[in-house]
Protein backbone atom coordinates (compact mmCIF):
# COMPACT_ATOMS: atom_id res chain seq x y z
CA UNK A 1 -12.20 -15.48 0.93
CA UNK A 2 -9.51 -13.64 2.58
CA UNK A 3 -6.39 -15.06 4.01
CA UNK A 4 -2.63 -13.68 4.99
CA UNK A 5 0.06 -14.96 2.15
CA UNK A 6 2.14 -18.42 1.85
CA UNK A 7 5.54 -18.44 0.41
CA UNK A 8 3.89 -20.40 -1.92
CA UNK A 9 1.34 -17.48 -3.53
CA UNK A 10 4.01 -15.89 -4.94
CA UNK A 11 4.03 -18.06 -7.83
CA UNK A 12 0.26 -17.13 -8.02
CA UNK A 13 0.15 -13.55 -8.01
CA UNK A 14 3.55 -13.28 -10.13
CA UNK A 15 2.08 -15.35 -12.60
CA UNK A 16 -0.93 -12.54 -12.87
CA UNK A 17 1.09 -9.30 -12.74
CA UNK A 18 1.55 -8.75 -16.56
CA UNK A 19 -1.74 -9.44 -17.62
CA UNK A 20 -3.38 -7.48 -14.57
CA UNK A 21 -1.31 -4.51 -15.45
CA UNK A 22 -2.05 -4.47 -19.46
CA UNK A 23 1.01 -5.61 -19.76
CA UNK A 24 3.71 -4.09 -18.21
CA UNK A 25 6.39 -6.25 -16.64
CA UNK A 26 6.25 -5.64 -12.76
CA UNK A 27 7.36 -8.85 -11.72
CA UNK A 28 10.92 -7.63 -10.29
CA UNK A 29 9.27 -5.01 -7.99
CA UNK A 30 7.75 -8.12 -5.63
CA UNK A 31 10.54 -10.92 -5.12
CA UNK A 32 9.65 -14.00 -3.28
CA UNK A 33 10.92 -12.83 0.34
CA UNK A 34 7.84 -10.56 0.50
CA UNK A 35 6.13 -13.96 0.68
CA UNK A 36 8.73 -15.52 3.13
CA UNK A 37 8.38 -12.70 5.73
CA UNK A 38 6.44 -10.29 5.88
CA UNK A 39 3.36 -12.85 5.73
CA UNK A 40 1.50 -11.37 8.88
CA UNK A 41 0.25 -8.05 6.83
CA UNK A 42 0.16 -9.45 3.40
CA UNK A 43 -3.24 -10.83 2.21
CA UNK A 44 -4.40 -12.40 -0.61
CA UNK A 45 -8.35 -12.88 -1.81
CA UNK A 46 -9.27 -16.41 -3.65
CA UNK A 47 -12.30 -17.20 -5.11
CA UNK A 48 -13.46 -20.57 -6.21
CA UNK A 49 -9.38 -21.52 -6.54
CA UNK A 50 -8.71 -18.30 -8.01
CA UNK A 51 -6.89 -15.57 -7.10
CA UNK A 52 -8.55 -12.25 -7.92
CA UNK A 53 -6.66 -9.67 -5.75
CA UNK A 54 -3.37 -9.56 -3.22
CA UNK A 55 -1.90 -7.02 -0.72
CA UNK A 56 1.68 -6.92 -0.01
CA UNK A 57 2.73 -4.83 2.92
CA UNK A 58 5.15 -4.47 6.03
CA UNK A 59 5.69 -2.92 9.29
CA UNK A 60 8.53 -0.23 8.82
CA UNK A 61 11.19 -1.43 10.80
CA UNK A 62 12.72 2.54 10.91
CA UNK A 63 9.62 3.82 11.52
CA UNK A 64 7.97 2.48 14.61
CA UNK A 65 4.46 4.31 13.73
CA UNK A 66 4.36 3.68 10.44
CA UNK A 67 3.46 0.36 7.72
CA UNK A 68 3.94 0.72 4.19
CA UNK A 69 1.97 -1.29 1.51
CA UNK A 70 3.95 -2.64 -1.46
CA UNK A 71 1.93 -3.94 -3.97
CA UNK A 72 -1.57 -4.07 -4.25
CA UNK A 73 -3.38 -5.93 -7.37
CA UNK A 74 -7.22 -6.86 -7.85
CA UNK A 75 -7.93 -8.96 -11.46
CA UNK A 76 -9.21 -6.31 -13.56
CA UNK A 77 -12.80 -8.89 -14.12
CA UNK A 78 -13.06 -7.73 -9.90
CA UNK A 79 -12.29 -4.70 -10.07
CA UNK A 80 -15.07 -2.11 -8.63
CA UNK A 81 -16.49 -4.61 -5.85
CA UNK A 82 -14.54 -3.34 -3.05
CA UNK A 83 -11.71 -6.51 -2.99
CA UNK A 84 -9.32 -3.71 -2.51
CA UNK A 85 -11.14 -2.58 0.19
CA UNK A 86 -11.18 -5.68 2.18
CA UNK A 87 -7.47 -5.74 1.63
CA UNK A 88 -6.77 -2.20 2.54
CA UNK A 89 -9.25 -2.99 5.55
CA UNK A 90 -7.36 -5.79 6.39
CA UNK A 91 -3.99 -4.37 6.43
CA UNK A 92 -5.03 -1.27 8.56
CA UNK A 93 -5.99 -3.81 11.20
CA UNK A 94 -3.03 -5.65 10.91
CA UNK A 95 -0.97 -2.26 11.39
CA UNK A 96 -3.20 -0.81 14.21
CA UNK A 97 -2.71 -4.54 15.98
CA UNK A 98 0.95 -3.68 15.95
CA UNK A 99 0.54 0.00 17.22
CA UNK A 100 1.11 1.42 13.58
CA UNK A 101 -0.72 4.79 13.02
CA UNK A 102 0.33 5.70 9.88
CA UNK A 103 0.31 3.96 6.42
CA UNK A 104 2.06 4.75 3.43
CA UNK A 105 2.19 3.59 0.21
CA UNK A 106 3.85 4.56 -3.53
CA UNK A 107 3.04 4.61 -6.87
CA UNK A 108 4.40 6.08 -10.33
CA UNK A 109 2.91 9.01 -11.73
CA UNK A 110 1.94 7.16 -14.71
CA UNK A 111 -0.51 5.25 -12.78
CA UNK A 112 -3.81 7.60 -13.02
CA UNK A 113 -5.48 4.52 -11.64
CA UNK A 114 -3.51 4.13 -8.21
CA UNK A 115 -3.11 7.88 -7.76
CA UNK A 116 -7.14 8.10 -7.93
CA UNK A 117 -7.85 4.63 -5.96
CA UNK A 118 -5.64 6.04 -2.93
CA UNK A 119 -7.08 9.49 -3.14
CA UNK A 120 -10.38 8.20 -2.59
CA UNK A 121 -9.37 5.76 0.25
CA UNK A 122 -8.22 9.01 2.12
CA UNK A 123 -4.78 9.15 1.23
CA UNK A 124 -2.44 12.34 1.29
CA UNK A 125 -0.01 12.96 -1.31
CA UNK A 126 2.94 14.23 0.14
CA UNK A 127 4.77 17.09 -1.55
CA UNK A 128 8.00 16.00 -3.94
CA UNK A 129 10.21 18.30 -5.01
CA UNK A 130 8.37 18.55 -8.54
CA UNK A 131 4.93 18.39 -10.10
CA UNK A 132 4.27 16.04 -12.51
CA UNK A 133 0.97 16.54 -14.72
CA UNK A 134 -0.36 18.34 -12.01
CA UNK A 135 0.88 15.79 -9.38
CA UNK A 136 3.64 16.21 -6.61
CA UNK A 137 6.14 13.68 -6.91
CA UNK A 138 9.73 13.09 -5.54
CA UNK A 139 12.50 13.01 -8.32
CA UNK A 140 14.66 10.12 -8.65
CA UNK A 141 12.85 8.33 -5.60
CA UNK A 142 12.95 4.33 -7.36
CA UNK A 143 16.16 4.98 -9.18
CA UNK A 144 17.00 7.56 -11.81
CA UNK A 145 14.57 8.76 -13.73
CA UNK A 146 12.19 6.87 -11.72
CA UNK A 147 9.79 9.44 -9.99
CA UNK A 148 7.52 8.54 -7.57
CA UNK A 149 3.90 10.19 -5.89
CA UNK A 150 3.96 8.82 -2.40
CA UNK A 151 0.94 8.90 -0.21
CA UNK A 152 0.32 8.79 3.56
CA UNK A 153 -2.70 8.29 5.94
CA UNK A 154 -3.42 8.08 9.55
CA UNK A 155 -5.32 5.83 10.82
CA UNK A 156 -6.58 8.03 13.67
CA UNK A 157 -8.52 9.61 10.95
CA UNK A 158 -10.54 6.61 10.22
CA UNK A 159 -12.02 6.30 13.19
């Protein structure tokens, strides 16, 4: 059910990014070399021939303690049956493997969705340098006028 990425799932889960996120274009944010190499702690789940969720993360190569996860999508008819779970799961023990203690991940304030999904996964927010309906994000951090709430978590705490 689950299984690390190919080069060739990117035409998969690219294929699904519009219509998982109601619409809005993400496509550029997850180019095809996320699929080339960085295939040891990106996951996808298939079901029947069908994808219905993906993980794309990384070690940090600046940060020797830390892994950062990308992009995260589950099809919105799987949603609420813990396939982002197993994928979360999956890339924690990925990171640990590598001696990663730390995992952080981003998402835009707009996003109620991934703001709450990480929250209850354990997540920090870390304070930005402005609030943003009640949310600390950092200004400018995707480009200008693209704010960003960026989360961390140790994995220490799971255990």
């Amino acid at each position: 059910m689950i299984r690390q990425v190919k080069p060739s799932d990117f035409y998969a889960v690219t294929s699904v990014i519009q219509s998982w996120w109601g619409g809005r274009d993400l496509r550029a944010k997850l180019p095809k070399l996320f699929f080339e190499h960085f295939q040891q702690t990106s996951f996808v789940v298939v079901e029947k021939g069908e994808l219905i969720g993906f993980l794309v993360g990384f070690l940090s190569q600046s940060h020797s303690d830390e892994a950062y996860i990308h992009f995260v999508g589950v099809h919105p008819d799987h949603r609420k049956l813990k396939i982002g779970k197993i994928l979360y799961q999956a890339f924690y023990e990925a990171a640990e493997k590598e001696g990663r203690t730390t995992i952080k991940a981003v998402t835009a304030p707009i996003n109620k969705v991934s703001i709450a999904y990480h929250t209850k996964l354990g997540f920090q927010i870390e304070k930005g340098d402005k609030t943003v309906d009640g949310i600390s994000v950092f200004s400018d951090y995707d480009g200008i006028h693209e704010d960003r709430v960026l989360f961390v978590k140790k994995l220490e705490a799971m255990k």
